[in-house]
C-alpha atoms as a PDB file:
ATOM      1  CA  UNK A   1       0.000   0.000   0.000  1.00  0.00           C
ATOM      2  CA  UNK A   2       1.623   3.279  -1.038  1.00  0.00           C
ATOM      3  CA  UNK A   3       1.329   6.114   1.405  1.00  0.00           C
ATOM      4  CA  UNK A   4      -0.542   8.242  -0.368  1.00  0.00           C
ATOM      5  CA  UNK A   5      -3.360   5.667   0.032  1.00  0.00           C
ATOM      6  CA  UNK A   6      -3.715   6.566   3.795  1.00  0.00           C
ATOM      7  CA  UNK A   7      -5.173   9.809   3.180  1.00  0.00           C
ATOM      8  CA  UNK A   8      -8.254   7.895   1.643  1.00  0.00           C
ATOM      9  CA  UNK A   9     -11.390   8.008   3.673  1.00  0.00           C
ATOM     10  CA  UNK A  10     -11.383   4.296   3.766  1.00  0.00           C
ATOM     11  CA  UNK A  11      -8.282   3.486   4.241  1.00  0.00           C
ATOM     12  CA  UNK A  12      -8.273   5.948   7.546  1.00  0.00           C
ATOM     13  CA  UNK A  13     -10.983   4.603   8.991  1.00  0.00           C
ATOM     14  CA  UNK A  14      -9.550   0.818   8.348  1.00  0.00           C
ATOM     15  CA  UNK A  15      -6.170   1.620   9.732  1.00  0.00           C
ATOM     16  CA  UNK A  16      -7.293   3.991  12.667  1.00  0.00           C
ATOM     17  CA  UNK A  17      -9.592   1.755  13.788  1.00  0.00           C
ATOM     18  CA  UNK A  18      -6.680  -1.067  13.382  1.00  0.00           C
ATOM     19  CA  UNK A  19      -4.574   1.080  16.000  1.00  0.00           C
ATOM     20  CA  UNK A  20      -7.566   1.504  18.229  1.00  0.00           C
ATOM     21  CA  UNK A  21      -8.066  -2.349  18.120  1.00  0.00           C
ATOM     22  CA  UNK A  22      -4.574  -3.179  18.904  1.00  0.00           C
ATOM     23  CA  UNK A  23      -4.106  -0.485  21.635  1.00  0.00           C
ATOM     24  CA  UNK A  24      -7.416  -1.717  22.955  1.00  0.00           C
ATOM     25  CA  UNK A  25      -5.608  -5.137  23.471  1.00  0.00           C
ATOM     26  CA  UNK A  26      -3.178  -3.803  25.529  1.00  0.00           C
ATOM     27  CA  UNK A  27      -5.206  -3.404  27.956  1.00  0.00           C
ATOM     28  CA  UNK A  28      -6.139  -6.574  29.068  1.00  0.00           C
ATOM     29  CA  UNK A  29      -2.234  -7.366  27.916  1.00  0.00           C
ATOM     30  CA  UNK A  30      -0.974  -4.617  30.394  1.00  0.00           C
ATOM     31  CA  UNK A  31      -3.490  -6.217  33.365  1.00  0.00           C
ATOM     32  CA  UNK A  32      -2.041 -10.119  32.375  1.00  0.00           C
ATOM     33  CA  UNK A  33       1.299  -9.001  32.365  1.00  0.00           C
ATOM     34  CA  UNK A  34       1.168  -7.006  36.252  1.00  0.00           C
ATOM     35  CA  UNK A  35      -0.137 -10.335  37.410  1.00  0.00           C
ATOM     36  CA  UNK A  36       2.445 -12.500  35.779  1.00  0.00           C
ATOM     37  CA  UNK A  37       5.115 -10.675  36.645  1.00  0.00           C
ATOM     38  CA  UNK A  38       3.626  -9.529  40.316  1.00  0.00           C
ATOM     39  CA  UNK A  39       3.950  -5.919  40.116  1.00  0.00           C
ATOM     40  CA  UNK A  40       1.938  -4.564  42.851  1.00  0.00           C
ATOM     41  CA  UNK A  41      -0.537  -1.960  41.893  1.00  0.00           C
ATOM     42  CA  UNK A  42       1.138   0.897  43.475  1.00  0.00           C
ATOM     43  CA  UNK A  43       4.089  -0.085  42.308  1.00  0.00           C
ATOM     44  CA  UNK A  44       4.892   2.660  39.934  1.00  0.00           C
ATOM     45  CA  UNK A  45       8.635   2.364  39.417  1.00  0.00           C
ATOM     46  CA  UNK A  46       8.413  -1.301  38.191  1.00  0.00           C
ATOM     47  CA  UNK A  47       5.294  -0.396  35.986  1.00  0.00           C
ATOM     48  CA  UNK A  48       7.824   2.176  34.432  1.00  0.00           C
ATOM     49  CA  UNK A  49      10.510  -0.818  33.907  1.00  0.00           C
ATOM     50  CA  UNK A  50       7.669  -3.337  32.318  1.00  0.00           C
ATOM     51  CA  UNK A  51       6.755   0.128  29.910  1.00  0.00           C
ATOM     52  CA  UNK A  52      10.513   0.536  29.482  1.00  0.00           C
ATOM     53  CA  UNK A  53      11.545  -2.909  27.917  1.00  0.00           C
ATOM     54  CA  UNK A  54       7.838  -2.866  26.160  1.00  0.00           C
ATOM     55  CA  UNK A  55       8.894   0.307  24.340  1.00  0.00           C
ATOM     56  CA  UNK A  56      12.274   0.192  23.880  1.00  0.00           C
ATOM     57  CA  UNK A  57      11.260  -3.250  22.205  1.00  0.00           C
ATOM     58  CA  UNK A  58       9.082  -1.940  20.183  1.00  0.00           C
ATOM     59  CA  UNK A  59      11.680   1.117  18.798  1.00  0.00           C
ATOM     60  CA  UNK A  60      13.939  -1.431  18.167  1.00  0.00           C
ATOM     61  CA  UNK A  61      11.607  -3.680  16.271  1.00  0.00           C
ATOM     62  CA  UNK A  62      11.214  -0.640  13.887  1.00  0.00           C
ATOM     63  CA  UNK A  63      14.799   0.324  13.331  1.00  0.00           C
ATOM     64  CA  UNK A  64      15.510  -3.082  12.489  1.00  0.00           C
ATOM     65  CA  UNK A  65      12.495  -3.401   9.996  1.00  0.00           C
ATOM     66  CA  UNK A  66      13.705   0.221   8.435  1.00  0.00           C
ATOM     67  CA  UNK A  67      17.417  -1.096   8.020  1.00  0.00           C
ATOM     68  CA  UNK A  68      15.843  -4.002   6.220  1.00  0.00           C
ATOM     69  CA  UNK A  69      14.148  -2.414   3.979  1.00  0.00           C
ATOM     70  CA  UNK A  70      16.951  -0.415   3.055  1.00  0.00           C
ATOM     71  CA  UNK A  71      15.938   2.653   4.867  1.00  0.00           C
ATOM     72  CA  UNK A  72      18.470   5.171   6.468  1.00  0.00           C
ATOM     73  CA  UNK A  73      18.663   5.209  10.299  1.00  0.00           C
ATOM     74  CA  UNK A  74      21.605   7.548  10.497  1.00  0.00           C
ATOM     75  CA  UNK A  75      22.662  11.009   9.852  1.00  0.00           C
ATOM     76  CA  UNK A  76      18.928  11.830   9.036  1.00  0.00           C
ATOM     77  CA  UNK A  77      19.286  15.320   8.752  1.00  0.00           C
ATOM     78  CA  UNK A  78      20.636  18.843  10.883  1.00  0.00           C
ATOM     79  CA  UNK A  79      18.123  18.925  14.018  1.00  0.00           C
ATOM     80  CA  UNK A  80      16.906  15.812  13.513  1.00  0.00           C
ATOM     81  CA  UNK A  81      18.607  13.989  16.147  1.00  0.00           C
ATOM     82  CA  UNK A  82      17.488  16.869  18.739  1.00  0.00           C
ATOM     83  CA  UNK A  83      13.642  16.351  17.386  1.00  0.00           C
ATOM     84  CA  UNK A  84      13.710  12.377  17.938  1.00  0.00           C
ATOM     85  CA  UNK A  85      14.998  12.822  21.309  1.00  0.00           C
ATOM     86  CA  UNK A  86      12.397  15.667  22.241  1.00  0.00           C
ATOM     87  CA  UNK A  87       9.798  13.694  20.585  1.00  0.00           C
ATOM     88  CA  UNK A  88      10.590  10.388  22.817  1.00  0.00           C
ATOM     89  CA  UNK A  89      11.102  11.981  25.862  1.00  0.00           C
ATOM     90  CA  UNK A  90       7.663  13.716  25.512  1.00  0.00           C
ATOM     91  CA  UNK A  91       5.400  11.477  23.575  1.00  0.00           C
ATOM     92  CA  UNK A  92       6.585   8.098  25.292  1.00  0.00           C
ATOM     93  CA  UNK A  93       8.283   8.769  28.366  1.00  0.00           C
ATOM     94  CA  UNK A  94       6.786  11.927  29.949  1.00  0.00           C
ATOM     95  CA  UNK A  95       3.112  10.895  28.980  1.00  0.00           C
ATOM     96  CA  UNK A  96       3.661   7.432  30.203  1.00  0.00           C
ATOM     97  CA  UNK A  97       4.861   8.915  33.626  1.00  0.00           C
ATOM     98  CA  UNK A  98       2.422  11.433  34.462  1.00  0.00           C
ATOM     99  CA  UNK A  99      -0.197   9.199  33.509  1.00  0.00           C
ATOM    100  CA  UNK A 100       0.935   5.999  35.538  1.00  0.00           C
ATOM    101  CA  UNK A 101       1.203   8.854  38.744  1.00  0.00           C
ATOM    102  CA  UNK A 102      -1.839   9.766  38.018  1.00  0.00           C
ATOM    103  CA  UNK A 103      -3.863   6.343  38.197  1.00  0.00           C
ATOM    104  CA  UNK A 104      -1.702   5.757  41.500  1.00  0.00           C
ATOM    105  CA  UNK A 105      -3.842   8.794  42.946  1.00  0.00           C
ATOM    106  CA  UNK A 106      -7.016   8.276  41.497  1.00  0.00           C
ATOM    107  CA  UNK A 107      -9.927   6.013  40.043  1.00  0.00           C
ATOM    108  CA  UNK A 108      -9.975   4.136  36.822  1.00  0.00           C
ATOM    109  CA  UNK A 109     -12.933   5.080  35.962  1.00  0.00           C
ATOM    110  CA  UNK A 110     -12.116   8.893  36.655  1.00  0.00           C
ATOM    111  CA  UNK A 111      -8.277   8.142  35.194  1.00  0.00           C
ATOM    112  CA  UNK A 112      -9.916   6.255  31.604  1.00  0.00           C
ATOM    113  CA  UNK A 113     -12.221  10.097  31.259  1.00  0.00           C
ATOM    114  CA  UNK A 114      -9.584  12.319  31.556  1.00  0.00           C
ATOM    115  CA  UNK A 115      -7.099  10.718  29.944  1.00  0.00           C
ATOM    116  CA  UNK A 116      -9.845  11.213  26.799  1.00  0.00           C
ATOM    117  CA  UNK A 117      -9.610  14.545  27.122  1.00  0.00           C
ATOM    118  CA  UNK A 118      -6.587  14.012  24.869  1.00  0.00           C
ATOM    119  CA  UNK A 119      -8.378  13.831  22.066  1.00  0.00           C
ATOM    120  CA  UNK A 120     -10.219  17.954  23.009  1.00  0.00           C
ATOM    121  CA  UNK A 121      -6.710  18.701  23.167  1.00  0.00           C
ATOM    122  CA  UNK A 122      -5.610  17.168  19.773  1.00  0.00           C
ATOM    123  CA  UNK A 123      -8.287  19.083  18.147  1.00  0.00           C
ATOM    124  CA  UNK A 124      -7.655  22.429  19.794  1.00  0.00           C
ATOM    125  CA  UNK A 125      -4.445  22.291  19.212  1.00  0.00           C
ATOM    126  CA  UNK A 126      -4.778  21.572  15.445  1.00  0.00           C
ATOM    127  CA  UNK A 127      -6.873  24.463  15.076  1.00  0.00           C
ATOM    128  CA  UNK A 128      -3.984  26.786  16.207  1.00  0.00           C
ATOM    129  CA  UNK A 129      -1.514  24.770  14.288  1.00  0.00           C
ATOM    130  CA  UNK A 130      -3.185  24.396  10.450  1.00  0.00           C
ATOM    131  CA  UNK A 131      -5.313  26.430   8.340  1.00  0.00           C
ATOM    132  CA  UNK A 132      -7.346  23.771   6.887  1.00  0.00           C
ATOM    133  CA  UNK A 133      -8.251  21.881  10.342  1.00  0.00           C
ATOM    134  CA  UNK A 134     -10.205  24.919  11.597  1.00  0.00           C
ATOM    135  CA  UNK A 135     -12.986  24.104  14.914  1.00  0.00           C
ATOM    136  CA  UNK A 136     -16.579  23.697  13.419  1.00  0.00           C
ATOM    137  CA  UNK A 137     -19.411  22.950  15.097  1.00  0.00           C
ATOM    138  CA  UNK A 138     -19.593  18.813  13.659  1.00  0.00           C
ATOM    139  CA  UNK A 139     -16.459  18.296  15.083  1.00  0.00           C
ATOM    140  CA  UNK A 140     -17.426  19.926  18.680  1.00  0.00           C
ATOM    141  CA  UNK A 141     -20.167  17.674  18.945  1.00  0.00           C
ATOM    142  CA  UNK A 142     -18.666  14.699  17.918  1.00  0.00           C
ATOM    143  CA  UNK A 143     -15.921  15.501  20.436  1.00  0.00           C
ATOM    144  CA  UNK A 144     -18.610  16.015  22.726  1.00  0.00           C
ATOM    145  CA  UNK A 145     -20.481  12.670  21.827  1.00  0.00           C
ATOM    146  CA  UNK A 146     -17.702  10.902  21.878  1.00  0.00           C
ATOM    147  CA  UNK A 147     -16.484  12.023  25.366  1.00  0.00           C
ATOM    148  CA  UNK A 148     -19.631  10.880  26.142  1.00  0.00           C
ATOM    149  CA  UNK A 149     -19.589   7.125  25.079  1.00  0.00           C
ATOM    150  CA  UNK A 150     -16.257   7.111  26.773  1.00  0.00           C
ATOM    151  CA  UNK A 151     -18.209   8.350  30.519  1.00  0.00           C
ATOM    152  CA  UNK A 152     -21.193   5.991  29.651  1.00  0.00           C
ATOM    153  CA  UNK A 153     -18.663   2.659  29.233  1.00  0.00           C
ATOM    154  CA  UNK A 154     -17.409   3.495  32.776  1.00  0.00           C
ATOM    155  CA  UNK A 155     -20.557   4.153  34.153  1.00  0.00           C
ATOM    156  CA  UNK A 156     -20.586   1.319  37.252  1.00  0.00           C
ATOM    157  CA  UNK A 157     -16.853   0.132  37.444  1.00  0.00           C
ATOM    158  CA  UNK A 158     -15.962   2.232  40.880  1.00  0.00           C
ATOM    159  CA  UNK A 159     -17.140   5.612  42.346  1.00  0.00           C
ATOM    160  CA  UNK A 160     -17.569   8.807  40.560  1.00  0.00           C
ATOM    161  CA  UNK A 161     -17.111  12.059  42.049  1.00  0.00           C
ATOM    162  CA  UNK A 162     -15.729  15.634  41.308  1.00  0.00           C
ATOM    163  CA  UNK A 163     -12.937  15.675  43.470  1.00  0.00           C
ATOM    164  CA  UNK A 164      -9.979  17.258  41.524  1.00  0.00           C
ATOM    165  CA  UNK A 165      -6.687  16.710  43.098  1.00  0.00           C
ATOM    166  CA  UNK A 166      -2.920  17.718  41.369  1.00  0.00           C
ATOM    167  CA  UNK A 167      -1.068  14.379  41.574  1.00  0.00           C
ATOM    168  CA  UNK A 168      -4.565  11.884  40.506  1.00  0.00           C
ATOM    169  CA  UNK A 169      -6.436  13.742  37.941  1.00  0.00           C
ATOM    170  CA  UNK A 170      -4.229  16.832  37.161  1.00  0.00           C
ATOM    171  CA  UNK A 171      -1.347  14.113  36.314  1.00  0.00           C
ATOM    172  CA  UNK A 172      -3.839  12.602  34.206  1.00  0.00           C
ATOM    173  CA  UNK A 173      -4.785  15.267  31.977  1.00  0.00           C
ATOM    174  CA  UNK A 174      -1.368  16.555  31.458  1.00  0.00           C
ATOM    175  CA  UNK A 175      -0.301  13.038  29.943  1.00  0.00           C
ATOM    176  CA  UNK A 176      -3.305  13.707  27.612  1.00  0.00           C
ATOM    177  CA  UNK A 177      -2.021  17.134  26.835  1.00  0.00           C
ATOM    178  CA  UNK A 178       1.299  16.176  26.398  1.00  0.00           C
ATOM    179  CA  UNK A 179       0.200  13.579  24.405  1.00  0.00           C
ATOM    180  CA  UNK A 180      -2.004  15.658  22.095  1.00  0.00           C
ATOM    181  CA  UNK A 181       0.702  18.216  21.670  1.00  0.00           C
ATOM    182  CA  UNK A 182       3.689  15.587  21.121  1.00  0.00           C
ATOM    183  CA  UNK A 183       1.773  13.946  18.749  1.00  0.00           C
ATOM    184  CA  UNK A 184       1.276  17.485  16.035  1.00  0.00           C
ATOM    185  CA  UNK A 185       4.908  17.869  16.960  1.00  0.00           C
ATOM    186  CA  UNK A 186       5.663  14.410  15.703  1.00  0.00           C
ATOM    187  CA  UNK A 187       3.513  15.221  12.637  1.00  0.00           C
ATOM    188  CA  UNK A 188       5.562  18.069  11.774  1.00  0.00           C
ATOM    189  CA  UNK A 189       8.663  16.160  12.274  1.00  0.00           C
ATOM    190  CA  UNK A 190       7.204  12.896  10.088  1.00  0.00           C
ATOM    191  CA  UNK A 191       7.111  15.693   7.284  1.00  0.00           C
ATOM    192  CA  UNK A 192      10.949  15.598   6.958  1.00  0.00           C
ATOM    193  CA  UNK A 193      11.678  12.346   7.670  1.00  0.00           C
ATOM    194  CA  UNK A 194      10.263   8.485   7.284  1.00  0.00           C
ATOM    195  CA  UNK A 195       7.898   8.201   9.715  1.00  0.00           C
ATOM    196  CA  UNK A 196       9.141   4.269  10.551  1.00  0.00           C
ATOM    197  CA  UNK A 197      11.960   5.755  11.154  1.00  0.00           C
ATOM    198  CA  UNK A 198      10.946   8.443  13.284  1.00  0.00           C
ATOM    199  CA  UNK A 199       8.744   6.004  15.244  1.00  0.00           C
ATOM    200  CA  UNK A 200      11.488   3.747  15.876  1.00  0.00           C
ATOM    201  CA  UNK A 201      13.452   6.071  17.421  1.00  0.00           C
ATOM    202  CA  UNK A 202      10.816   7.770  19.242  1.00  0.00           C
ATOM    203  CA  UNK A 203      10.040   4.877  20.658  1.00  0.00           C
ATOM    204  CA  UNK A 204      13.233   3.829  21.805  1.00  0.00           C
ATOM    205  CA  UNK A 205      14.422   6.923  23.280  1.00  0.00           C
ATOM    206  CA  UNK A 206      11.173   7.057  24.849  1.00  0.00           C
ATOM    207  CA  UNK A 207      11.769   3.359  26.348  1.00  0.00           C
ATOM    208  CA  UNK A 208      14.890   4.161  27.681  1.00  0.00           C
ATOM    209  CA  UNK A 209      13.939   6.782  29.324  1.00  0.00           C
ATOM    210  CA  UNK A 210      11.559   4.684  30.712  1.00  0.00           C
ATOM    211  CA  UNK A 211      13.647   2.496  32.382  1.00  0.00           C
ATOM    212  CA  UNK A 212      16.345   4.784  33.369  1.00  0.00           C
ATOM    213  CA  UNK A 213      13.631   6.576  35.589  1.00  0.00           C
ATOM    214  CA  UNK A 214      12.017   3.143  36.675  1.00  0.00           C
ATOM    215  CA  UNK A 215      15.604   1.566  37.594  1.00  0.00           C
ATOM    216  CA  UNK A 216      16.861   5.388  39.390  1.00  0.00           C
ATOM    217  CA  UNK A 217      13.065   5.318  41.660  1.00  0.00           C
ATOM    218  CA  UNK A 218      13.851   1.398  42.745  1.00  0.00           C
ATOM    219  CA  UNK A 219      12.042  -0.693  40.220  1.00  0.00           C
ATOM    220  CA  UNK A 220      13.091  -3.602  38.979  1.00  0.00           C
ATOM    221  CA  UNK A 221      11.013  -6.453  36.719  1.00  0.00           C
ATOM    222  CA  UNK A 222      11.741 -10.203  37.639  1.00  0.00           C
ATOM    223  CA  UNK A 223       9.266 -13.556  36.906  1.00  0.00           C
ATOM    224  CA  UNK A 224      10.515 -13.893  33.069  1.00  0.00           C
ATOM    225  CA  UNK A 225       8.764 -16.726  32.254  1.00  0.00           C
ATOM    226  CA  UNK A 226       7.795 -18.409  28.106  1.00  0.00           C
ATOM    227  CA  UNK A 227       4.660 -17.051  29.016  1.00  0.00           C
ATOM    228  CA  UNK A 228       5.161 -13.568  30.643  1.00  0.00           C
ATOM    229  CA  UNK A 229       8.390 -13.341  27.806  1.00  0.00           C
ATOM    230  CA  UNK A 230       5.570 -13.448  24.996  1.00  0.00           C
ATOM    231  CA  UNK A 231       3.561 -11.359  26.325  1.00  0.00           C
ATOM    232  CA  UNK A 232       6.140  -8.654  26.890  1.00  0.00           C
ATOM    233  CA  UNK A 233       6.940  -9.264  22.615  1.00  0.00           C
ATOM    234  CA  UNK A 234       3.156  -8.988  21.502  1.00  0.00           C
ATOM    235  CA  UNK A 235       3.437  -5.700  23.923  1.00  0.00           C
ATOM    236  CA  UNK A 236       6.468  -4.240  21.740  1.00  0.00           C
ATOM    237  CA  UNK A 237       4.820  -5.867  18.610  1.00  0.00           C
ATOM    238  CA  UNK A 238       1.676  -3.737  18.864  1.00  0.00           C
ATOM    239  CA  UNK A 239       3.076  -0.931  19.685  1.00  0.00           C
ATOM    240  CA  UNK A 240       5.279  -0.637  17.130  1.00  0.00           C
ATOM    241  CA  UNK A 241       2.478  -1.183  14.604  1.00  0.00           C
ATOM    242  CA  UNK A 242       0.048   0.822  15.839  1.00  0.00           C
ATOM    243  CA  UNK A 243       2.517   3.426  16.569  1.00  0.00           C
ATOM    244  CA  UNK A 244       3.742   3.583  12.595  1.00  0.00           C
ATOM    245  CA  UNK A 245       0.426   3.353  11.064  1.00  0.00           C
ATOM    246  CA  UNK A 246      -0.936   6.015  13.267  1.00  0.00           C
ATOM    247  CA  UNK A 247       1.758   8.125  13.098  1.00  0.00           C
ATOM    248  CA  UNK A 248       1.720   7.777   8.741  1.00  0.00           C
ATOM    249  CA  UNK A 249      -1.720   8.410   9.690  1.00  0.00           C
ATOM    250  CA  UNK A 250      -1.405  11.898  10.854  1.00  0.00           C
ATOM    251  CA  UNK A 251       1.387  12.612   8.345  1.00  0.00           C
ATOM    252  CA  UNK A 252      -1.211  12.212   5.941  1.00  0.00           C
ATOM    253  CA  UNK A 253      -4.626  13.276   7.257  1.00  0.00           C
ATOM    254  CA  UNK A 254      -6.089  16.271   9.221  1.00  0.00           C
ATOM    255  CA  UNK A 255      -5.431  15.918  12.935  1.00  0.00           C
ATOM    256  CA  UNK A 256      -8.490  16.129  14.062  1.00  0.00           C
ATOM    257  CA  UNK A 257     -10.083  12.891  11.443  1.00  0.00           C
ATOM    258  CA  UNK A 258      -7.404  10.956  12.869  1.00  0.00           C
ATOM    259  CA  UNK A 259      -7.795  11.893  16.647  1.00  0.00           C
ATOM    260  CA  UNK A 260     -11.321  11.416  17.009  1.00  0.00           C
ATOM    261  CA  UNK A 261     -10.665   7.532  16.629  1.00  0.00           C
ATOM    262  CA  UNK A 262      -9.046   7.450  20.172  1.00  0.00           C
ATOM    263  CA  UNK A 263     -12.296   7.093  21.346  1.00  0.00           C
ATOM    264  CA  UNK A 264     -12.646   3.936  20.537  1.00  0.00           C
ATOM    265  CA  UNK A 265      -9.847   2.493  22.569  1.00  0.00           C
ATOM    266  CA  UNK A 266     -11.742   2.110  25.591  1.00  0.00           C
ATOM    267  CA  UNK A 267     -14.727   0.467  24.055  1.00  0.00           C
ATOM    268  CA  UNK A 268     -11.869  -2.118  22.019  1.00  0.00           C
ATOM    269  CA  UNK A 269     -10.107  -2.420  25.810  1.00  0.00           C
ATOM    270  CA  UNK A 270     -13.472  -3.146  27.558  1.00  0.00           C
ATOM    271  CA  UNK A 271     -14.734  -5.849  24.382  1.00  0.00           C
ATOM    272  CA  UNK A 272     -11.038  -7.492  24.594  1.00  0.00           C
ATOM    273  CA  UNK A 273     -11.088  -7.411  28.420  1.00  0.00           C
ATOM    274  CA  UNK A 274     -14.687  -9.643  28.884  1.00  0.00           C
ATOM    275  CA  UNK A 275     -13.437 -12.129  26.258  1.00  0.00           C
ATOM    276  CA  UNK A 276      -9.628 -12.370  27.957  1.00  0.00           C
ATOM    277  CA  UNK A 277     -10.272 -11.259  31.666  1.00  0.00           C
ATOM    278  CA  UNK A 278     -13.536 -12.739  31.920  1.00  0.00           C
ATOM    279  CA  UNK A 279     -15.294  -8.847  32.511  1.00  0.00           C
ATOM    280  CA  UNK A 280     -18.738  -8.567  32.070  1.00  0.00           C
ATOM    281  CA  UNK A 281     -19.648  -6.592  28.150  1.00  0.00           C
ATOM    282  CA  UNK A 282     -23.677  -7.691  27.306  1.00  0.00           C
ATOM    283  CA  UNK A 283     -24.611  -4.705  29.152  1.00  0.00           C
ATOM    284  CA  UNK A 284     -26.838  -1.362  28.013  1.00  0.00           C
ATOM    285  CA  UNK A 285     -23.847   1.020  28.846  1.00  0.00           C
ATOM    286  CA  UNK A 286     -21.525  -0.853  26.628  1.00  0.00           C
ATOM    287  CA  UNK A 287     -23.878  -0.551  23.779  1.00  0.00           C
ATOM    288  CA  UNK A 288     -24.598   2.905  24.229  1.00  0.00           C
ATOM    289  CA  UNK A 289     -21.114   3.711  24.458  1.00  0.00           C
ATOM    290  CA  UNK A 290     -20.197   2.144  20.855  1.00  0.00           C
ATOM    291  CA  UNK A 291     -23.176   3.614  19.454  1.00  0.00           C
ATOM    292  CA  UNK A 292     -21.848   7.672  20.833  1.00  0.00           C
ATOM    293  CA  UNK A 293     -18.771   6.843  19.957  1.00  0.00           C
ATOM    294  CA  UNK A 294     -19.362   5.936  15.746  1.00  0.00           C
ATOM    295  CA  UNK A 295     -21.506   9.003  16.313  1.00  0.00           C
ATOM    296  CA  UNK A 296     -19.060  11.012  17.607  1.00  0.00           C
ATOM    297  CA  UNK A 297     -16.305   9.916  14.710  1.00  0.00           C
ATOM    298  CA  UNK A 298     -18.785  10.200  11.710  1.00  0.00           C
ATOM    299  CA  UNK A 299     -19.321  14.052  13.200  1.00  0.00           C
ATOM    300  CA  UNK A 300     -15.771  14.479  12.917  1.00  0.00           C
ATOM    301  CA  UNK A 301     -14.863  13.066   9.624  1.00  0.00           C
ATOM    302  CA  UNK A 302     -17.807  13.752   7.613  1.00  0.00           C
ATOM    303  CA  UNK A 303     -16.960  17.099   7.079  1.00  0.00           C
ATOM    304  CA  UNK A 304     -14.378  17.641   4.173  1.00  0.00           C
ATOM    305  CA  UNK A 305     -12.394  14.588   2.532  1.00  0.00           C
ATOM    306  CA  UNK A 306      -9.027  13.847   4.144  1.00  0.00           C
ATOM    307  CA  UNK A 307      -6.224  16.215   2.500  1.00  0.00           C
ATOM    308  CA  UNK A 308      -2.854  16.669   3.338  1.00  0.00           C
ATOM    309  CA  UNK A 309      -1.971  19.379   6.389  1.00  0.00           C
ATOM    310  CA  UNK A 310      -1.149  23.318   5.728  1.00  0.00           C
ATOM    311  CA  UNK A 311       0.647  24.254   8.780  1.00  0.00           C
ATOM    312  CA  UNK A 312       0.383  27.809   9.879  1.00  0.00           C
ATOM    313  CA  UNK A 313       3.415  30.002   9.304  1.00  0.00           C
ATOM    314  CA  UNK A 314       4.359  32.116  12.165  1.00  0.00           C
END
């Protein structure tokens, strides 16, 4: 598939929904893996570690697959170096960390709602960032009907309150900001460069990082079995696919058609999580919530084809 096929309608929903699905997996993944390796669920530093060797497998995985296909991983330009480091301390690492804080300091169902504000942010941002990715009033209600499915699917998994504290849901919605913001950066970079490439070393960095600040806080990652070993590669192995795709994704395709599909992780993470975890999914809120969310991304999408990005000079 040549790139220029990604910025057909098709094709984006296909692939975006592909991420979604395979991020969605990690979730019950992620929840497998803390019991087969016993990390303890305030055990932040080693949760760091198990990210750590997940990412920095997954960068890896990419670098090797660009050298293969005869793609340069060296000397990729003046600045570039500086941007892949910025991008993987930002979009991996410092996401990964304020958002693993956070959930140490507050609910999952209040931690899985504000981390969606991510996707508000993506589409903010983009409207400061491009001329043709302007706000409009489809794509503020399908952010809003969206955000929407995302409350509804967490509707009755713990207690839900407005208490707003710094370190639980502050943390929280910084790692969706920084998120949101990394990821235009990494759009602008992906512009200049391959975006395999790009990912690979984004993730790496990012995974390093990772474990630098997981092994420097005390945390260390022991039970390596076949089992717990495997999982730890399909880890790396998703995210180094879903990370490319989306990433040639948004070098492709407005911001805000490609965010909007973010949504759908939860509703992929709860479907995966009754079929693997045994969690309960035949119920009204789970329906609803699939139903807001297609809502929410044909608002978004339906209202220009997918074109390539005009950034704003300044």
């Amino acid at each position: 598939m040549g790139t220029h096929r990604f910025s057909d309608r098709k094709v984006l929903v296909a692939v975006a929904l592909l991420c979604c699905l395979l991020w969605g997996s990690s979730y019950p993944a992620i929840k497998s893996g803390y019991a087969w390796f016993g990390i303890a669920a305030d055990d932040v530093p080693t949760k760091l570690v198990f990210a750590g060797w997940r990412f920095l497998g997954a960068g890896l995985v990419l670098l090797a697959l660009a050298v293969a296909t005869r793609k340069t991983i060296w000397g990729l330009g003046k600045g570039s170096a500086r941007q892949l480091v910025v991008l993987g301390l930002t979009q991996t690492a410092l996401q990964y960390v304020f958002f693993y804080v956070g959930l140490a300091y507050t609910t999952g169902v209040k931690g899985s709602i504000m981390n969606a504000t991510g996707t508000f942010f993506s589409v903010l941002l983009a409207h400061w960032v491009y001329h043709n990715d302007r706000l409009n009033h489809g794509k503020l209600w399908g952010c809003l009907v969206g955000f929407a499915g995302v409350m509804v699917v967490n509707l009755g998994k713990g207690s839900f309150d407005f208490d707003f504290t710094l370190l639980g849901e502050g943390s929280v919605v910084i790692a969706a900001f920084v998120l949101a913001a990394a990821s235009i950066y990494g759009k602008q970079v992906s512009q200049r460069m391959d975006s395999v490439v790009m990912t690979g070393w984004q993730l790496a960095i990012g995974g390093v990082a990772l474990l630098a600040a997981g092994w420097a806080s005390g945390g260390a990652l022991h039970g390596f079995t076949i089992a717990s070993t495997a999982l730890l590669a399909y880890l790396a192995l998703l995210s180094s696919a879903a990370f490319s795709l989306w990433s040639l994704l948004l070098k492709h395709n407005r911001v805000s058609q490609v965010t909007i599909f973010n949504f759908t992780v939860p509703i992929f993470g709860a479907v995966l999580s009754a079929i693997f975890l045994g969690e309960v999914l035949l119920e009204w809120k789970n329906l609803l919530a699939l139903v807001l969310v297609c809502c929410g991304i044909w608002l978004v999408t339906r209202d220009a084809p997918a074109v390539a990005p005009t950034r704003i000079n300044k």
